[in-house]
Protein backbone atom coordinates (compact mmCIF):
# COMPACT_ATOMS: atom_id res chain seq x y z
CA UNK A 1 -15.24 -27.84 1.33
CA UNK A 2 -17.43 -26.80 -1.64
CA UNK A 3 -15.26 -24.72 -4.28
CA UNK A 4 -17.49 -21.61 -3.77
CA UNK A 5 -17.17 -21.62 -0.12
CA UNK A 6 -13.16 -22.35 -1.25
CA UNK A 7 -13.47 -18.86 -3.18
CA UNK A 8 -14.95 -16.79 -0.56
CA UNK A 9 -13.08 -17.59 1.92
CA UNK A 10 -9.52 -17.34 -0.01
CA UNK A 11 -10.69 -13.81 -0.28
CA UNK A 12 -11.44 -13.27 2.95
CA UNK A 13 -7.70 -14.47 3.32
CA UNK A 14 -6.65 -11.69 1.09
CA UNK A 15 -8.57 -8.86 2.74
CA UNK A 16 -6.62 -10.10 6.14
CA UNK A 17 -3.58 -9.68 3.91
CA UNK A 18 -3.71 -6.12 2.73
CA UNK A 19 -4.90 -5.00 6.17
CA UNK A 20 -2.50 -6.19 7.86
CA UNK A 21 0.62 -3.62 8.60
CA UNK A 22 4.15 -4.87 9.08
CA UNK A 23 7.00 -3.49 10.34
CA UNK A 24 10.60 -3.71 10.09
CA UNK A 25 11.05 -5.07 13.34
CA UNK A 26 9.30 -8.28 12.56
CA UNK A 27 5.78 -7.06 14.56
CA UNK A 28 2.26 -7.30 12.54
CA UNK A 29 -0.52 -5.69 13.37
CA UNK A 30 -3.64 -7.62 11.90
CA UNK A 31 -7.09 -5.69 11.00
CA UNK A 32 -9.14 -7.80 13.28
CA UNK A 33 -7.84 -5.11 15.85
CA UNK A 34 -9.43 -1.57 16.27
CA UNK A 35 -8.30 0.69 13.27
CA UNK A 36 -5.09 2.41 14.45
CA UNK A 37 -4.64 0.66 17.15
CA UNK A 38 -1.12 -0.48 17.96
CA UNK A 39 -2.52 -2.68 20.54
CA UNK A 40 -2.21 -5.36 18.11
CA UNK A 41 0.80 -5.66 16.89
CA UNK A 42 2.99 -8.73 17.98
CA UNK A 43 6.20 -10.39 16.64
CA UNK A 44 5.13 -12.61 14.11
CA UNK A 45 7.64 -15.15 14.57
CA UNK A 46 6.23 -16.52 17.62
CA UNK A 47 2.24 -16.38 16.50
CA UNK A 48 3.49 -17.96 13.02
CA UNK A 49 5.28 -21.47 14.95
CA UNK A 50 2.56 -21.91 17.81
CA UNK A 51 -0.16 -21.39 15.02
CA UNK A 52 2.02 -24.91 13.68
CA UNK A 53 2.88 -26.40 16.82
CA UNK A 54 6.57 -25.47 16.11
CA UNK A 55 7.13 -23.43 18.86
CA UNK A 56 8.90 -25.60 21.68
CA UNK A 57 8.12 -22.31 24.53
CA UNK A 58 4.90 -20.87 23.69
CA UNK A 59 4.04 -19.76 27.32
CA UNK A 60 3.16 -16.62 26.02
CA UNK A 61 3.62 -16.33 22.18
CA UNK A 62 0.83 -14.10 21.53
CA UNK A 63 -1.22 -16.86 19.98
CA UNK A 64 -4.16 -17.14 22.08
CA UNK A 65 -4.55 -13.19 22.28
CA UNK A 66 -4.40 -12.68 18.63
CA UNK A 67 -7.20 -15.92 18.40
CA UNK A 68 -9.48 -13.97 20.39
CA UNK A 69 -9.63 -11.34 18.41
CA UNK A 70 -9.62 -12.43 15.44
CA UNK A 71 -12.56 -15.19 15.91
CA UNK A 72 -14.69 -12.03 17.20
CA UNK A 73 -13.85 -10.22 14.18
CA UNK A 74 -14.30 -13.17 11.04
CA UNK A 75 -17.74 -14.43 12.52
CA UNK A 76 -18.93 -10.74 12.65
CA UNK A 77 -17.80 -9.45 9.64
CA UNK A 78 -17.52 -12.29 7.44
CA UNK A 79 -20.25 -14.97 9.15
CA UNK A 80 -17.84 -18.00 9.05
CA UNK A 81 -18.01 -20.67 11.29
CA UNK A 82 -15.39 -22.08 13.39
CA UNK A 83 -14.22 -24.95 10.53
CA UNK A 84 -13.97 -21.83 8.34
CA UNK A 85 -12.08 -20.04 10.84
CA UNK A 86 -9.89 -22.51 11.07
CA UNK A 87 -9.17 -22.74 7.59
CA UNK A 88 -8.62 -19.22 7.20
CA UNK A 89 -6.15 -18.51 10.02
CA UNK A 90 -3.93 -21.35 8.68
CA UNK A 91 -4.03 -19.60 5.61
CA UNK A 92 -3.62 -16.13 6.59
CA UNK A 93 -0.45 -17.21 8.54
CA UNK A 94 0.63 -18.86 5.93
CA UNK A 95 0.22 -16.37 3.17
CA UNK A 96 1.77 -13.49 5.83
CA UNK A 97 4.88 -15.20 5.99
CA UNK A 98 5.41 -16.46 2.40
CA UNK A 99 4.81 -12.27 2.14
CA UNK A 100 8.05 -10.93 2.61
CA UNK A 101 11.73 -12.36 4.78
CA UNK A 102 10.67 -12.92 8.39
CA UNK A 103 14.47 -13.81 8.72
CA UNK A 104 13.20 -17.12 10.65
């Protein structure tokens, strides 16, 4: 990966970041979902170990739903591709959870 492509998409990461709402209950609610809509929010916990292959149940941890979504939303707004999508879900997750105490 080229270090400009590096930069725009660690950016991209960052927009995902600050739209993302959180709430005391351990739930997120990422901006690849309609604006307002609660219809995204999902414990983090679960999304954040099957996203790592930690998660020893993941019959439904939300994963594949959130995926979905937000694969519709980074190739239409941003344009990446699916290496790049790849690249910056990893990240996102990542950055989300070094974000504040998940207590996990």
């Amino acid at each position: 990966m080229e270090d400009n492509q590096r930069i725009y998409l660690d950016k991209v990461v960052e927009l995902l970041i600050k739209g993302t709402e959180v709430g005391d209950g351990n739930w997120f609610n990422p901006p690849y979902y309609y604006p307002g809509s609660t219809s995204g929010r999902t414990f983090f916990r679960d999304v954040y170990l099957d996203t790592f292959g930690l998660l020893k149940n993941n019959f439904y941890s939300g994963l594949p739903t959130q995926l979905i979504y937000f694969k519709d939303y980074c190739s239409n707004v941003y344009g990446l591709s699916q290496e790049e999508m790849s690249y910056v879900w990893k990240e996102y997750m990542t950055k989300l959870y070094e974000s504040r105490n998940w207590r996990f």
